[in-house]
N, C-alpha and C. Protein backbone atom coordinates (compact mmCIF):
# COMPACT_ATOMS: atom_id res chain seq x y z
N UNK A 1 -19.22 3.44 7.46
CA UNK A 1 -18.21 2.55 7.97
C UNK A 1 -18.90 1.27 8.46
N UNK A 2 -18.50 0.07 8.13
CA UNK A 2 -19.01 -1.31 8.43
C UNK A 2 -18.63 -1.23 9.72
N UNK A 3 -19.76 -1.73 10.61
CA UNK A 3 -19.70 -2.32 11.70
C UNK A 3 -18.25 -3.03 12.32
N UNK A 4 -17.59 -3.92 11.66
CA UNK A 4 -16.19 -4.85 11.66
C UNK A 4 -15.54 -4.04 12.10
N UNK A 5 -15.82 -2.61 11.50
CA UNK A 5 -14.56 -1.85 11.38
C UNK A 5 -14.46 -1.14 12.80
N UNK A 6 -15.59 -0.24 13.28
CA UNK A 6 -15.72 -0.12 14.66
C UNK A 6 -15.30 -0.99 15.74
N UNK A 7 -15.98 -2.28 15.72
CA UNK A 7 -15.72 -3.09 16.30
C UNK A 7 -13.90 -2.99 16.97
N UNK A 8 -13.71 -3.61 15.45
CA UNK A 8 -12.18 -3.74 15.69
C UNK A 8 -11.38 -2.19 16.06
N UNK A 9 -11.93 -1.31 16.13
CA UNK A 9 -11.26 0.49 16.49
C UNK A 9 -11.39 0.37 18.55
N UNK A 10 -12.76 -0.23 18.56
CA UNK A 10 -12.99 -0.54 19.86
C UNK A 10 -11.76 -1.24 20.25
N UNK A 11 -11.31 -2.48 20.01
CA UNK A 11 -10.53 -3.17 20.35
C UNK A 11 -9.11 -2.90 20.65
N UNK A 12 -8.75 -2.45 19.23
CA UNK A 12 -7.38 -1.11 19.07
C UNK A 12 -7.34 -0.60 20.61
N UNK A 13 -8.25 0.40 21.00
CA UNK A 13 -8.33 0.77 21.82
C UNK A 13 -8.45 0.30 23.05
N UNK A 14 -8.79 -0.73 23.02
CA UNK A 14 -8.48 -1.12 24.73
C UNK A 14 -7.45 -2.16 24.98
N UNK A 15 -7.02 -2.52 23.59
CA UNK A 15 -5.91 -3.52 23.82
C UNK A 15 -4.61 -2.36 22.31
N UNK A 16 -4.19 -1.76 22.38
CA UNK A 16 -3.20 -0.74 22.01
C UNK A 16 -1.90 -1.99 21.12
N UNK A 17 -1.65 -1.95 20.19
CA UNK A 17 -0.64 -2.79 19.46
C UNK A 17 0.71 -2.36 19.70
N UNK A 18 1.41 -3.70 20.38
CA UNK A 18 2.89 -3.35 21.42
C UNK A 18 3.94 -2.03 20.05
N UNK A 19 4.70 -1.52 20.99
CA UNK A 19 5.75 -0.21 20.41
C UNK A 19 6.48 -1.20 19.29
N UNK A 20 6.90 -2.24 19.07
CA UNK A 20 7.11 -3.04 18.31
C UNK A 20 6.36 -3.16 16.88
N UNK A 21 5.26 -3.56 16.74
CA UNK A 21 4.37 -3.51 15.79
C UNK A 21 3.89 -2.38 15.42
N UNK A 22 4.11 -1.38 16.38
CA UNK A 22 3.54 0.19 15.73
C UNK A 22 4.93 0.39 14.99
N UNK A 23 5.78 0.57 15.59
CA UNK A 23 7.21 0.76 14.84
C UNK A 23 7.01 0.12 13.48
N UNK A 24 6.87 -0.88 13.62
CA UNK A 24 6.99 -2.29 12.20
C UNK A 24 5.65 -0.88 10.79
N UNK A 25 4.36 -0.73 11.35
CA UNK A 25 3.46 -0.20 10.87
C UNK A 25 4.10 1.70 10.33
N UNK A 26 4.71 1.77 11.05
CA UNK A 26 5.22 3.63 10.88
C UNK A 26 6.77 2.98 9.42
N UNK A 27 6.98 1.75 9.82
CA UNK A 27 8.14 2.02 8.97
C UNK A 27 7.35 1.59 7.43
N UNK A 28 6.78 0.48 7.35
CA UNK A 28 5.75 0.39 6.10
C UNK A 28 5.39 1.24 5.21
N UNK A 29 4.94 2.48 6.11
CA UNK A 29 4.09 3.78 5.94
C UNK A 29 4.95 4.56 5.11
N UNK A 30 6.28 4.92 5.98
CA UNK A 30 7.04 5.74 5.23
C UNK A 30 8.14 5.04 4.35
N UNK A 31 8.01 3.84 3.92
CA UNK A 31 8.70 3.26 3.08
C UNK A 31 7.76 3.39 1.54
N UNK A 32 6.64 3.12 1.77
CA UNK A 32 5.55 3.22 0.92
C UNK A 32 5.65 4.97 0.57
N UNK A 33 5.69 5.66 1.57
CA UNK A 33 6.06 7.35 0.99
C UNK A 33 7.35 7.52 0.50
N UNK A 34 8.28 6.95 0.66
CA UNK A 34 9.59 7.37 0.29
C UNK A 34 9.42 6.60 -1.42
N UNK A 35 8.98 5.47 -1.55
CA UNK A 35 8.53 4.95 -3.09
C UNK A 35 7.74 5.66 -3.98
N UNK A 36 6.91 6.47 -3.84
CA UNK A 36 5.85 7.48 -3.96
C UNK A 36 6.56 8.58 -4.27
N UNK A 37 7.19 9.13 -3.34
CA UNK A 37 8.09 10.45 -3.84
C UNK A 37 8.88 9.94 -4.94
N UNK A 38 10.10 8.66 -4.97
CA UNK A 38 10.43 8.32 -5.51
C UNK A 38 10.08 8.20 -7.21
N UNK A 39 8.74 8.11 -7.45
CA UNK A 39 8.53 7.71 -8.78
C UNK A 39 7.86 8.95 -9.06
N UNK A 40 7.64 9.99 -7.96
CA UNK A 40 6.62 11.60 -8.45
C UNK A 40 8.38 11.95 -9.14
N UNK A 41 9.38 11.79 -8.21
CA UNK A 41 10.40 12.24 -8.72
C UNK A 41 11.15 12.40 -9.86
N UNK A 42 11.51 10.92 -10.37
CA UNK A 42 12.28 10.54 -11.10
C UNK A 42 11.38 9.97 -11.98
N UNK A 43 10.07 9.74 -12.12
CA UNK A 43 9.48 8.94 -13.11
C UNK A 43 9.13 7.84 -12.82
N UNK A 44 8.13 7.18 -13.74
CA UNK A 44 8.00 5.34 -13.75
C UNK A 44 9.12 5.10 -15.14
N UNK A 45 9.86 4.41 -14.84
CA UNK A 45 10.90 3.69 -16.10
C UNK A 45 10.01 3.02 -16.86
N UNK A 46 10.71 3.13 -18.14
CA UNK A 46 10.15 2.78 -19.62
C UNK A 46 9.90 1.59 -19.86
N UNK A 47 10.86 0.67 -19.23
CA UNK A 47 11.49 -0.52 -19.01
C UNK A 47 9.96 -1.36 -18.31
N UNK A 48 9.15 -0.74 -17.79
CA UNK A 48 8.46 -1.44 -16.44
C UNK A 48 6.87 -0.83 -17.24
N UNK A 49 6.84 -0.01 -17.87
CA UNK A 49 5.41 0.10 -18.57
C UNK A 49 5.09 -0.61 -19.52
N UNK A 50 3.32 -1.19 -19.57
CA UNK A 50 2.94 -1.92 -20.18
C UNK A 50 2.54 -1.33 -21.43
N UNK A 51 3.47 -2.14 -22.62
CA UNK A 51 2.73 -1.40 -24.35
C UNK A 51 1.61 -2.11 -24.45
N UNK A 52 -0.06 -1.53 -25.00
CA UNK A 52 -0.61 -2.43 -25.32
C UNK A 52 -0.42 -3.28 -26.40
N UNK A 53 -1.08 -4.29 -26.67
CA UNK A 53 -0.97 -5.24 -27.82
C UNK A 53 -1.96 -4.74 -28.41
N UNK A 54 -3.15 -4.19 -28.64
CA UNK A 54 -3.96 -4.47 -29.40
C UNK A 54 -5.26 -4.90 -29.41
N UNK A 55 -6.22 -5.36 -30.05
CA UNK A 55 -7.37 -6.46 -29.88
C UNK A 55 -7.33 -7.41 -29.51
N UNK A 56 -6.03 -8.02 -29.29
CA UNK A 56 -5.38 -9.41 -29.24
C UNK A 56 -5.93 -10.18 -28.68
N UNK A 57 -6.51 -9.58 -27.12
CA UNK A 57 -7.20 -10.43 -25.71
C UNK A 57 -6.14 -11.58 -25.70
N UNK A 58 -7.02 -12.61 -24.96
CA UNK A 58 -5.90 -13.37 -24.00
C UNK A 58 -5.47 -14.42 -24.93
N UNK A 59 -4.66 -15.06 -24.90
CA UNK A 59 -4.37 -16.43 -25.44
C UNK A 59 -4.47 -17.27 -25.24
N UNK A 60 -5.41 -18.37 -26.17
CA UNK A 60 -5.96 -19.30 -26.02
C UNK A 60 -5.46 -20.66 -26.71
């Protein structure tokens, strides 16, 4: 673990992020899980996957 990262865990900790922003962070979390289940569920649509082209590379 980089140094930064401690650092900033230190900080977390003595200065705690208001019930507001943890809220904001818990809803992220399980919005990001509810999308996740979502596509274990029902699939990724056909519509939204990439076909390859080919050798093609980029266009120039």
């Amino acid at each position: 673990m980089n140094i930064h990262w401690l650092l900033r865990l230190t900080y977390w900790m003595r200065h705690p992020p208001s019930p507001g922003r943890m809220a904001l962070i818990a809803g992220v979390i399980v919005l990001c899980l509810l999308l996740v289940g979502a596509e274990r569920f029902w699939g990724w649509p056909d519509a939204l996957t990439v076909t390859p082209a080919g050798r093609g590379g980029l266009l120039r």
